[in-house]
N, C-alpha and C. Protein backbone atom coordinates (compact mmCIF):
# COMPACT_ATOMS: atom_id res chain seq x y z
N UNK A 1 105.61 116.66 85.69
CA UNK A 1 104.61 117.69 85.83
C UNK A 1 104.34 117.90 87.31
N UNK A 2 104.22 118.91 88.11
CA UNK A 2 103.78 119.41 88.99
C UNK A 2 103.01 119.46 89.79
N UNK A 3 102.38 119.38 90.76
CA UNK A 3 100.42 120.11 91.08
C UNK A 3 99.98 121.26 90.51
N UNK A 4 100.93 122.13 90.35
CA UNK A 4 100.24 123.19 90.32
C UNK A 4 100.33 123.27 88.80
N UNK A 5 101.54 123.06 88.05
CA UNK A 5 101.18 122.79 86.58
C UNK A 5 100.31 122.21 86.05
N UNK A 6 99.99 120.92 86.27
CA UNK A 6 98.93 120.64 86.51
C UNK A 6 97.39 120.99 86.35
N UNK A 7 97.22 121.41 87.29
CA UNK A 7 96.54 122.53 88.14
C UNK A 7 95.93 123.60 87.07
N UNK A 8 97.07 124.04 86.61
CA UNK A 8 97.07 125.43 85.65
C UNK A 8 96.74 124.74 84.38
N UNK A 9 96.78 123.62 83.80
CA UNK A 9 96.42 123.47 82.41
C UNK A 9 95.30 122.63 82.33
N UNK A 10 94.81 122.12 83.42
CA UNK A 10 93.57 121.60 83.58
C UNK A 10 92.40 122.75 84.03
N UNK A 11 93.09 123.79 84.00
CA UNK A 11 91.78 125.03 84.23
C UNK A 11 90.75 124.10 85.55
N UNK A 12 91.02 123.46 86.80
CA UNK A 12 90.30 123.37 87.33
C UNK A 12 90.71 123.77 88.59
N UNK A 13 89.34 123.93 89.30
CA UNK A 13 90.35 124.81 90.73
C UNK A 13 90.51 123.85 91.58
N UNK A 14 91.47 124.10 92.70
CA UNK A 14 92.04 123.32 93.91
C UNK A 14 90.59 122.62 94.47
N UNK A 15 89.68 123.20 94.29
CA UNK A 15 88.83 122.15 95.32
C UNK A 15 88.12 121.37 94.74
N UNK A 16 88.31 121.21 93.50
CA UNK A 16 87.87 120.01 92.54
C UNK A 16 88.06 119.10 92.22
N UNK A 17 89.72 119.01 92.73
CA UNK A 17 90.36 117.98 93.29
C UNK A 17 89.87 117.29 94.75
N UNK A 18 89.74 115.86 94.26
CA UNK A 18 89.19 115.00 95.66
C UNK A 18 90.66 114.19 96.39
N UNK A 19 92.04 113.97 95.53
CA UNK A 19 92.95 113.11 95.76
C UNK A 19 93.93 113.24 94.79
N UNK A 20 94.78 113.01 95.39
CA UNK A 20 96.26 112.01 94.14
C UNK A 20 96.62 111.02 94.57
N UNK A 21 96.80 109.88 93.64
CA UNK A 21 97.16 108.49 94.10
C UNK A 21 98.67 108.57 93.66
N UNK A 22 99.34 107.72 94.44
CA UNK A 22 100.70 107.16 94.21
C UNK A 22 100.95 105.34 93.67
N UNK A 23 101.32 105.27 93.24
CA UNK A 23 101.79 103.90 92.45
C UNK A 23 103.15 103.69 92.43
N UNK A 24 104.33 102.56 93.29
CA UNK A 24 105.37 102.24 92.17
C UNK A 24 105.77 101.13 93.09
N UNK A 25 106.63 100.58 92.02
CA UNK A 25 106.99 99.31 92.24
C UNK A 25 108.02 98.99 93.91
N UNK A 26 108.10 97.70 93.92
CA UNK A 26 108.60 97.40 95.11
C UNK A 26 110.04 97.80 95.65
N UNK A 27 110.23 98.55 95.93
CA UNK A 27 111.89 99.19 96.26
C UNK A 27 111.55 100.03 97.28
N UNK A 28 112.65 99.87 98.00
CA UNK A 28 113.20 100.05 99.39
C UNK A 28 113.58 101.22 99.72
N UNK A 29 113.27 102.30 100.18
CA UNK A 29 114.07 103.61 100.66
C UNK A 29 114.25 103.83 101.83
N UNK A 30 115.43 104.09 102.44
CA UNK A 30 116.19 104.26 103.85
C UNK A 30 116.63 105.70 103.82
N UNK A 31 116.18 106.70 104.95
CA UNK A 31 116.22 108.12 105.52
C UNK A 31 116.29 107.58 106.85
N UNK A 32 117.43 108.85 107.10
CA UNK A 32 118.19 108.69 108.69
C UNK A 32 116.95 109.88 109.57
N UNK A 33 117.40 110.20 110.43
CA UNK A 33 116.12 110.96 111.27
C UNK A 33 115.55 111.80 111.05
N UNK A 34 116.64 112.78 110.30
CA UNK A 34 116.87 113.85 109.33
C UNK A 34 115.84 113.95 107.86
N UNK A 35 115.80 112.97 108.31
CA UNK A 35 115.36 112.89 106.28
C UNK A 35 116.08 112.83 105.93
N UNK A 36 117.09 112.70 105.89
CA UNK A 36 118.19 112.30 104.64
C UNK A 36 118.64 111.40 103.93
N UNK A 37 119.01 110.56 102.67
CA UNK A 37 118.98 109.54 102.37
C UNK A 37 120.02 108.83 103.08
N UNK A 38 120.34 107.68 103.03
CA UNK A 38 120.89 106.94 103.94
C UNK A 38 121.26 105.35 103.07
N UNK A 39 122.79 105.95 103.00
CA UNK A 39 123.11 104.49 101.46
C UNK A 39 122.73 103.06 101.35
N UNK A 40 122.14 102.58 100.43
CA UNK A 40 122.10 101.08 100.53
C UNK A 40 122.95 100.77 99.36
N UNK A 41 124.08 101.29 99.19
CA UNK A 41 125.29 100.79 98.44
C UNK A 41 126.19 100.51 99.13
N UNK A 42 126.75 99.36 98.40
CA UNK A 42 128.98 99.58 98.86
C UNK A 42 129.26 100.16 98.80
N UNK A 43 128.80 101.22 98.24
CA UNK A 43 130.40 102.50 97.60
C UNK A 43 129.75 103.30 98.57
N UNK A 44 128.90 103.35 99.95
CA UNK A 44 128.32 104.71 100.61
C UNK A 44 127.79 106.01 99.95
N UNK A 45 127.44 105.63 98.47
CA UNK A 45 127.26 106.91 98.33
C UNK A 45 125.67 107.10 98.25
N UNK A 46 124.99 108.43 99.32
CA UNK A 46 124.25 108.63 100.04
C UNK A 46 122.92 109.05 98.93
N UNK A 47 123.62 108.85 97.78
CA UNK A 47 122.57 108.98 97.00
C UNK A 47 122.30 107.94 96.29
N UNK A 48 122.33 107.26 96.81
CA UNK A 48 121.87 105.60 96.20
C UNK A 48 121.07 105.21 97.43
N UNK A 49 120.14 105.47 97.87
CA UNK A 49 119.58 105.21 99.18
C UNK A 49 117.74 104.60 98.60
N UNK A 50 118.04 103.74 97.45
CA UNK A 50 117.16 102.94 97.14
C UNK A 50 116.92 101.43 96.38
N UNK A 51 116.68 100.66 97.25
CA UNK A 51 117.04 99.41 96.38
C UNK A 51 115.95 99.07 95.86
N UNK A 52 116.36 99.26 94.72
CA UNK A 52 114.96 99.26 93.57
C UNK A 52 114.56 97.57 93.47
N UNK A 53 113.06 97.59 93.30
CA UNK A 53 112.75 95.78 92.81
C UNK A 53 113.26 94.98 92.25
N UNK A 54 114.06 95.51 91.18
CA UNK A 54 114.79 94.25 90.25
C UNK A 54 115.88 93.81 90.72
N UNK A 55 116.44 94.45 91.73
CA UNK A 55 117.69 94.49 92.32
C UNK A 55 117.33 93.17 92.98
N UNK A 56 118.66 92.02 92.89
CA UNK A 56 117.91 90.62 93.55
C UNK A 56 119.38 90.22 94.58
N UNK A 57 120.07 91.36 94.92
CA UNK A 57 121.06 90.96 95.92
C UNK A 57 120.49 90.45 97.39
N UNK A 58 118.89 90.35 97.51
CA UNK A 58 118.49 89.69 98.72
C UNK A 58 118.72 88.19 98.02
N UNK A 59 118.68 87.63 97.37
CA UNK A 59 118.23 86.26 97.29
C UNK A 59 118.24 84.87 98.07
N UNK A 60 119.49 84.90 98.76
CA UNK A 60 120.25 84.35 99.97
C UNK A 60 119.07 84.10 101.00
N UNK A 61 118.64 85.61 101.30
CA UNK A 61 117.88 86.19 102.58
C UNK A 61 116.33 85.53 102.37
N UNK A 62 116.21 85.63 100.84
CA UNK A 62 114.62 84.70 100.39
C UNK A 62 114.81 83.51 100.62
N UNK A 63 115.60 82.87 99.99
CA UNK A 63 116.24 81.23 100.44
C UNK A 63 115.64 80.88 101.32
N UNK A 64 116.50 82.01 102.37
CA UNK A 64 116.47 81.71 103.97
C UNK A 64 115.07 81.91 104.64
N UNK A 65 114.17 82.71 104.31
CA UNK A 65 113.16 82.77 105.00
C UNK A 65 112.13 81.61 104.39
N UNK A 66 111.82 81.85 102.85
CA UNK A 66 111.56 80.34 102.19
C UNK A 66 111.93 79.36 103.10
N UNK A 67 112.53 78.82 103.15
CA UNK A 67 113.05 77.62 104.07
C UNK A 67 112.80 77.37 105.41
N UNK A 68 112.19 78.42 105.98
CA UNK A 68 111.41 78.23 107.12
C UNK A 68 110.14 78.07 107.22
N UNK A 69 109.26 78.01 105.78
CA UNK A 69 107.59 77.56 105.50
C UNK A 69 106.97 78.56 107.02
N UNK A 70 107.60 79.06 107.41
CA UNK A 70 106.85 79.96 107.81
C UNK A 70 105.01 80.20 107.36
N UNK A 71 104.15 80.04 108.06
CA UNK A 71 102.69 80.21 107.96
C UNK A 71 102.60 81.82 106.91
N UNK A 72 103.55 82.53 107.50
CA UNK A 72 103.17 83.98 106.77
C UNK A 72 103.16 84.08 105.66
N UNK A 73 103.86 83.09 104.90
CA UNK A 73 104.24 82.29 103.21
C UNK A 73 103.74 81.98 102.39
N UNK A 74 101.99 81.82 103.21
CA UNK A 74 101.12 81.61 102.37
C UNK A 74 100.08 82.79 101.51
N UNK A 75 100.93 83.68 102.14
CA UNK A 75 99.63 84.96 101.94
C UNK A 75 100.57 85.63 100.64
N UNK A 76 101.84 85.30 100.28
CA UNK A 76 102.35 85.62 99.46
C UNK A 76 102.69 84.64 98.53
N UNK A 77 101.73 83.28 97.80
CA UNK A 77 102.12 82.20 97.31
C UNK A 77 102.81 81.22 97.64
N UNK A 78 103.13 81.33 99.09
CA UNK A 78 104.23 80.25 99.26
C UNK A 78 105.68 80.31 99.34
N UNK A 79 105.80 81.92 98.88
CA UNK A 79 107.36 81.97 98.70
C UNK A 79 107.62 83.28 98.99
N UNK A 80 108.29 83.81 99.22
CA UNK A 80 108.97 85.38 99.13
C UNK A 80 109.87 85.57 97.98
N UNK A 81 109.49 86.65 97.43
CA UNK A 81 110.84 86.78 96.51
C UNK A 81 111.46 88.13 96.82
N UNK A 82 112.72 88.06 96.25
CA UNK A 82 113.78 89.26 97.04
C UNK A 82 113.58 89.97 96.50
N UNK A 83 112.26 90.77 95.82
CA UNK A 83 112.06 91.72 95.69
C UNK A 83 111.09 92.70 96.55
N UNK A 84 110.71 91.52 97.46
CA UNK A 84 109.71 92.47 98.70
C UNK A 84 110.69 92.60 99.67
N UNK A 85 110.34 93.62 101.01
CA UNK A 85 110.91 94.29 101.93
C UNK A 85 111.76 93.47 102.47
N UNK A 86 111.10 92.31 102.90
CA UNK A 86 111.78 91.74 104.32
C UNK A 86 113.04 91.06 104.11
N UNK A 87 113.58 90.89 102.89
CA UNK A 87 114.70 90.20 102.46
C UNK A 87 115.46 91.45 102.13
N UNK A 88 115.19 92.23 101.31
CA UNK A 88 115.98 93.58 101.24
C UNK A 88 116.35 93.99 103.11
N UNK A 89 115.91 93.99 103.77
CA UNK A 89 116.24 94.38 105.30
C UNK A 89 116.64 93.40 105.68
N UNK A 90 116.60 92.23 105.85
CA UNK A 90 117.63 91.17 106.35
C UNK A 90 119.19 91.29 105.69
N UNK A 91 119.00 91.66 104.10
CA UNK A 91 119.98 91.93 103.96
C UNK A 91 120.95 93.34 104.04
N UNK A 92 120.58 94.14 104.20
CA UNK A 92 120.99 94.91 104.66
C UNK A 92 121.42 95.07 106.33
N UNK A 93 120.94 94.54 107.24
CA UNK A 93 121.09 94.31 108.35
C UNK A 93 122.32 93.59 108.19
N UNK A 94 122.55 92.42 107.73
CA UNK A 94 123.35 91.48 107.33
C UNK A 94 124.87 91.99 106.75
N UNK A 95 124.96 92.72 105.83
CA UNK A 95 125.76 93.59 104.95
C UNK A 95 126.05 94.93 105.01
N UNK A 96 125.16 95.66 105.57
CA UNK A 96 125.81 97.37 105.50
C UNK A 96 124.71 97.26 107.13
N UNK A 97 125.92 96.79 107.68
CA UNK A 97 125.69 97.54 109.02
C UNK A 97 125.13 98.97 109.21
N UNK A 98 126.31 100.00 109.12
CA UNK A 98 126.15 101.11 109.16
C UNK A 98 124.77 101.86 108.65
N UNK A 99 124.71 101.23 107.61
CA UNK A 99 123.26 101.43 107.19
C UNK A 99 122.02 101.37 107.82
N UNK A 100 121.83 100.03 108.58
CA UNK A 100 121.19 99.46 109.40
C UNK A 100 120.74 100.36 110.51
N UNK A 101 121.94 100.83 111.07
CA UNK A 101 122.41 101.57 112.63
C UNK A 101 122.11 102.95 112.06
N UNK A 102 121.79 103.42 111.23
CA UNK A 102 121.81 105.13 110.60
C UNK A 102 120.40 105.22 110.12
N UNK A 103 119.32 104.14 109.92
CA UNK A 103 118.75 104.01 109.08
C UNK A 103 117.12 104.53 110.31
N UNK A 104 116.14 105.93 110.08
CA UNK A 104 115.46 105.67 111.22
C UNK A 104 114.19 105.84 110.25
N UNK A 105 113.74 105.67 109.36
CA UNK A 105 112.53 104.81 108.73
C UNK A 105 112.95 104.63 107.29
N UNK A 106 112.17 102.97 106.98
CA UNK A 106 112.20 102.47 105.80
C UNK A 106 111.13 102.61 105.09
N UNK A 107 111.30 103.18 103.78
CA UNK A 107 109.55 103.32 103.06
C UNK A 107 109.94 102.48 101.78
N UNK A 108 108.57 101.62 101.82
CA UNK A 108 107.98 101.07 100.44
C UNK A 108 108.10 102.45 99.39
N UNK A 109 108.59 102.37 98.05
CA UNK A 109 108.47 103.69 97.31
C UNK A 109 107.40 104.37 97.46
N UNK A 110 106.35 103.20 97.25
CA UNK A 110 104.90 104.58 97.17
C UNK A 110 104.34 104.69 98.40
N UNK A 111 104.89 104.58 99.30
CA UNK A 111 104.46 105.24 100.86
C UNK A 111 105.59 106.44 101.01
N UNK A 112 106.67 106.11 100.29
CA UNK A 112 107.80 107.07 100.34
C UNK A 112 107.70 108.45 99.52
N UNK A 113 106.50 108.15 98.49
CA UNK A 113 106.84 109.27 97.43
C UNK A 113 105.64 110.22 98.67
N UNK A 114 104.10 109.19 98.65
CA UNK A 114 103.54 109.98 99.13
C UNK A 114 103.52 110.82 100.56
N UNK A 115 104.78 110.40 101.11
CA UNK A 115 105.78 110.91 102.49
C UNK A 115 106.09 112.27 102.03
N UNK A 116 106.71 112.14 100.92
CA UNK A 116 107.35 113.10 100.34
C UNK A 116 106.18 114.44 100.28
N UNK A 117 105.27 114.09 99.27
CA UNK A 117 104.37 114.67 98.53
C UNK A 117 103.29 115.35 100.26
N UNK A 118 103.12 114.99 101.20
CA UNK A 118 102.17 114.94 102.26
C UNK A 118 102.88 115.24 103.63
N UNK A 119 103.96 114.68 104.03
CA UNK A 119 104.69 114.81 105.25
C UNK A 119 104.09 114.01 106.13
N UNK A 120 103.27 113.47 105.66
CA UNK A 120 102.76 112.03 106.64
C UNK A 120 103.23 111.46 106.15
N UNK A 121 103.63 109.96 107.29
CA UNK A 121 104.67 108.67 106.76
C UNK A 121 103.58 107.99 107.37
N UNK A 122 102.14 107.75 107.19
CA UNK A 122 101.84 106.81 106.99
C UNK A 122 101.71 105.31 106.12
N UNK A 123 101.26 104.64 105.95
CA UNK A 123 101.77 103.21 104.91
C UNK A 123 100.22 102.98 104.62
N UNK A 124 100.81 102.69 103.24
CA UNK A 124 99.19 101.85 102.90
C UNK A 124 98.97 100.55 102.94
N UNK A 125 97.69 100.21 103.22
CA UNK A 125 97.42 98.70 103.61
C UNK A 125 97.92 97.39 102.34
N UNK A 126 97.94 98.53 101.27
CA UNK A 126 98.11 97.05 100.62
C UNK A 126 100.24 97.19 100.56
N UNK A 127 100.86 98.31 100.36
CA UNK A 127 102.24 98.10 100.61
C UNK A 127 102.90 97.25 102.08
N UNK A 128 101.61 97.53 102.85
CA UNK A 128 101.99 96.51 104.18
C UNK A 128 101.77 94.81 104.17
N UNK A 129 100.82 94.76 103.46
CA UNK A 129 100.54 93.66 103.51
C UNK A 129 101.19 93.20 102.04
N UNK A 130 101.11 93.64 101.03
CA UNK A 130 101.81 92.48 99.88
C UNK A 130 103.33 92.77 99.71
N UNK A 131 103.80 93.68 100.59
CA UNK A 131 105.38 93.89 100.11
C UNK A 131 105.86 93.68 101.40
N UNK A 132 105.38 93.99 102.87
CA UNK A 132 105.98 94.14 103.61
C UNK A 132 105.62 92.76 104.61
N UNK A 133 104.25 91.79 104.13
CA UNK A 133 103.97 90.68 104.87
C UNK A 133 103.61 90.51 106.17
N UNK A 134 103.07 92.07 106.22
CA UNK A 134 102.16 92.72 107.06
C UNK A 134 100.59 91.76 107.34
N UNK A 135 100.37 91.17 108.52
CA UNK A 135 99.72 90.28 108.36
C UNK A 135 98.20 91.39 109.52
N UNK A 136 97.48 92.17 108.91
CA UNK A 136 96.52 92.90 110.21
C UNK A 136 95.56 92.34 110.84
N UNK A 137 95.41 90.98 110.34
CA UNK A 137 94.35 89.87 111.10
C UNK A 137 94.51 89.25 112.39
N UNK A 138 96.09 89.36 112.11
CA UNK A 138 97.00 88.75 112.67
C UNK A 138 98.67 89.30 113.10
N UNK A 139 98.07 90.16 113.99
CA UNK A 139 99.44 90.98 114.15
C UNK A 139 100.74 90.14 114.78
N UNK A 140 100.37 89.28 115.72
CA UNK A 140 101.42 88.37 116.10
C UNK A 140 101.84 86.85 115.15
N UNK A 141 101.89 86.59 114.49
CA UNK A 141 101.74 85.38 113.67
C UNK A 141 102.98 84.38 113.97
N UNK A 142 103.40 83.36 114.26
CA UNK A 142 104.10 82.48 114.02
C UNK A 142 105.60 82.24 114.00
């Protein structure tokens, strides 16, 4: 459904609206400067330019940061799992170079949709802090 469909079957007018919220799960989207998607597959194809949450080809990269008890570890239980950002981008850094080097912002989905939806790429506090380990108390940490 639409805004403006929407819009039209809710018989209410535009300024009655105060907001739209965005919601979705933890996955990764990579756009080159352009806006354009920007593959996080093997096969390069440019429309796969999202590594969705369940996807657990970071796991290696969780291991690895796990294993450094890192202080930041605690704000996420103790552990990272490869379904938040920072292991999806290690691995990718790691594995699709090209990707890496092409890649000129990464959005959490629902900072990405509402990118989409707004043309601001701002981030929300809680996609920074519970997916991305965004620490704002503590911008330099450990």
């Amino acid at each position: 459904v639409t805004v403006n469909q929407a819009l039209n079957e809710s018989k209410l007018s535009p300024s009655q609206i105060k907001g739209i919220g965005f919601d979705a799960t933890c996955s990764l989207v990579a756009l080159d400067k352009d806006d354009n998607p920007v593959s996080v597959s093997l096969t390069g194809n440019k429309e796969q330019n999202i590594i969705m949450w369940m996807d657990h080809r970071a796991i290696e990269q969780a291991n690895r940061i796990n294993n450094t008890k890192n202080e930041v570890l605690k704000y996420v239980g103790g552990v990272i799992s490869p379904e938040n950002e920072i292991p999806k981008l290690l691995w990718i850094k790691e594995n699709l170079k090209e990707c890496w080097q092409n890649t000129y912002q990464f959005f959490d989905l629902t900072d990405f949709i509402t990118y989409k939806a707004t043309g601001n790429s701002v981030r929300s506090t809680c996609c920074l802090a519970c997916k991305w380990n965004f620490q704002s108390h503590n911008p330099k940490p450990s």
